[in-house]
Protein backbone atom coordinates (compact mmCIF):
# COMPACT_ATOMS: atom_id res chain seq x y z
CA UNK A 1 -159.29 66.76 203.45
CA UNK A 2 -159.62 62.78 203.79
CA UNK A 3 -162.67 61.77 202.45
CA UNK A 4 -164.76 58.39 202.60
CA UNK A 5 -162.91 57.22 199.54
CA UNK A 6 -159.14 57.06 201.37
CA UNK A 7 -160.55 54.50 203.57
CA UNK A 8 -161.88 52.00 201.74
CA UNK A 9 -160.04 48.70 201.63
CA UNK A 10 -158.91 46.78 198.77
CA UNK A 11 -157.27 43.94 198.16
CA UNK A 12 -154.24 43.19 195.39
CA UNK A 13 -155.58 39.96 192.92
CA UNK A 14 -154.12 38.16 190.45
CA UNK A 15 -154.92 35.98 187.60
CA UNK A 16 -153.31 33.14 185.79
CA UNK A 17 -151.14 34.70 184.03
CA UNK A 18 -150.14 36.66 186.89
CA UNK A 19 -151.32 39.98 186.02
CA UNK A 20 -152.32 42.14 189.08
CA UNK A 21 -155.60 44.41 189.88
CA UNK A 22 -157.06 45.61 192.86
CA UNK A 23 -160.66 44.95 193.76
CA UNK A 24 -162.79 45.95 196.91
CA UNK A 25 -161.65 43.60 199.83
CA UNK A 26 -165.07 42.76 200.73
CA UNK A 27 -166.30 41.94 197.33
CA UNK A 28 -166.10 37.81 195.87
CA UNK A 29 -163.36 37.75 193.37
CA UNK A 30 -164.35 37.25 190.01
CA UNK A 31 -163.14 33.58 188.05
CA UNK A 32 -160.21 33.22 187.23
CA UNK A 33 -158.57 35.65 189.83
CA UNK A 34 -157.10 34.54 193.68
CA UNK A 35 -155.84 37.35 196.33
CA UNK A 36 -152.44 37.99 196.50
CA UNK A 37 -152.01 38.95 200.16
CA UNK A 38 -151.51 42.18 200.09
CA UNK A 39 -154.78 44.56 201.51
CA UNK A 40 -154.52 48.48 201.85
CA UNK A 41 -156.06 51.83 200.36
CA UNK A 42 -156.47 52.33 196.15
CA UNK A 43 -153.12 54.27 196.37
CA UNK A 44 -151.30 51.82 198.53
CA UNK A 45 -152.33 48.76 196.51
CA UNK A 46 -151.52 50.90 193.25
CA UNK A 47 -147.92 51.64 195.06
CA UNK A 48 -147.86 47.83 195.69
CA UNK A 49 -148.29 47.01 192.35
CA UNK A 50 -145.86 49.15 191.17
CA UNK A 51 -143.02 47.47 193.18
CA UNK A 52 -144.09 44.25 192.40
CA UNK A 53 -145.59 44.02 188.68
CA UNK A 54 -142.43 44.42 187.43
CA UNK A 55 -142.80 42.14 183.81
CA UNK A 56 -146.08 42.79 182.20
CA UNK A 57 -145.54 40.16 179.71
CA UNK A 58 -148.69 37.49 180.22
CA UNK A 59 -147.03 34.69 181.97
CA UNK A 60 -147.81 32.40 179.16
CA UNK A 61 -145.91 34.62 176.51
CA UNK A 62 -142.95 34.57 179.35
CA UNK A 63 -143.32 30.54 179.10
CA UNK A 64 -143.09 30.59 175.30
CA UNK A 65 -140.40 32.73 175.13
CA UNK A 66 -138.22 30.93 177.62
CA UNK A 67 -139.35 27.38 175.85
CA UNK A 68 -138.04 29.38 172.31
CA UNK A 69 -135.14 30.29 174.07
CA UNK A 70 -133.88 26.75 175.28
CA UNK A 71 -134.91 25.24 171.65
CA UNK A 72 -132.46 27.91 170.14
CA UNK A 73 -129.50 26.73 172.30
CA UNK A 74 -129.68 23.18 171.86
């Protein structure tokens, strides 16, 4: 049976370096965090995340790696 919980809202957020969370749609996002676009239940904005999250790597370790990466082939 659907309960109370299944219809809350919540939106996808993400932070600088572009990890992803959910928090309640109606609540101010914490620093350091902007909305991503995408709104739905906990489930659908976990689903979301699934699809979409697909390096966890911090974006800044991504950077580093790709800077290391160019230095090595020059």
């Amino acid at each position: 049976m659907p309960g109370a919980q299944d219809s809350l809202q919540y939106a996808v957020v993400i932070n600088d370096e572009e990890q992803y969370s959910i928090w309640s749609a109606g609540r101010d996002l914490p620093a350091g965090w902007r909305r991503d676009g995408f709104t739905g239940t906990e489930d659908e904005c976990l689903a979301y995340i699934d699809e979409t999250w697909t390096d966890m790597r911090p974006a800044s370790l991504r950077r580093w790696m790709r800077d290391h990466e160019r230095a090595g082939a020059d």
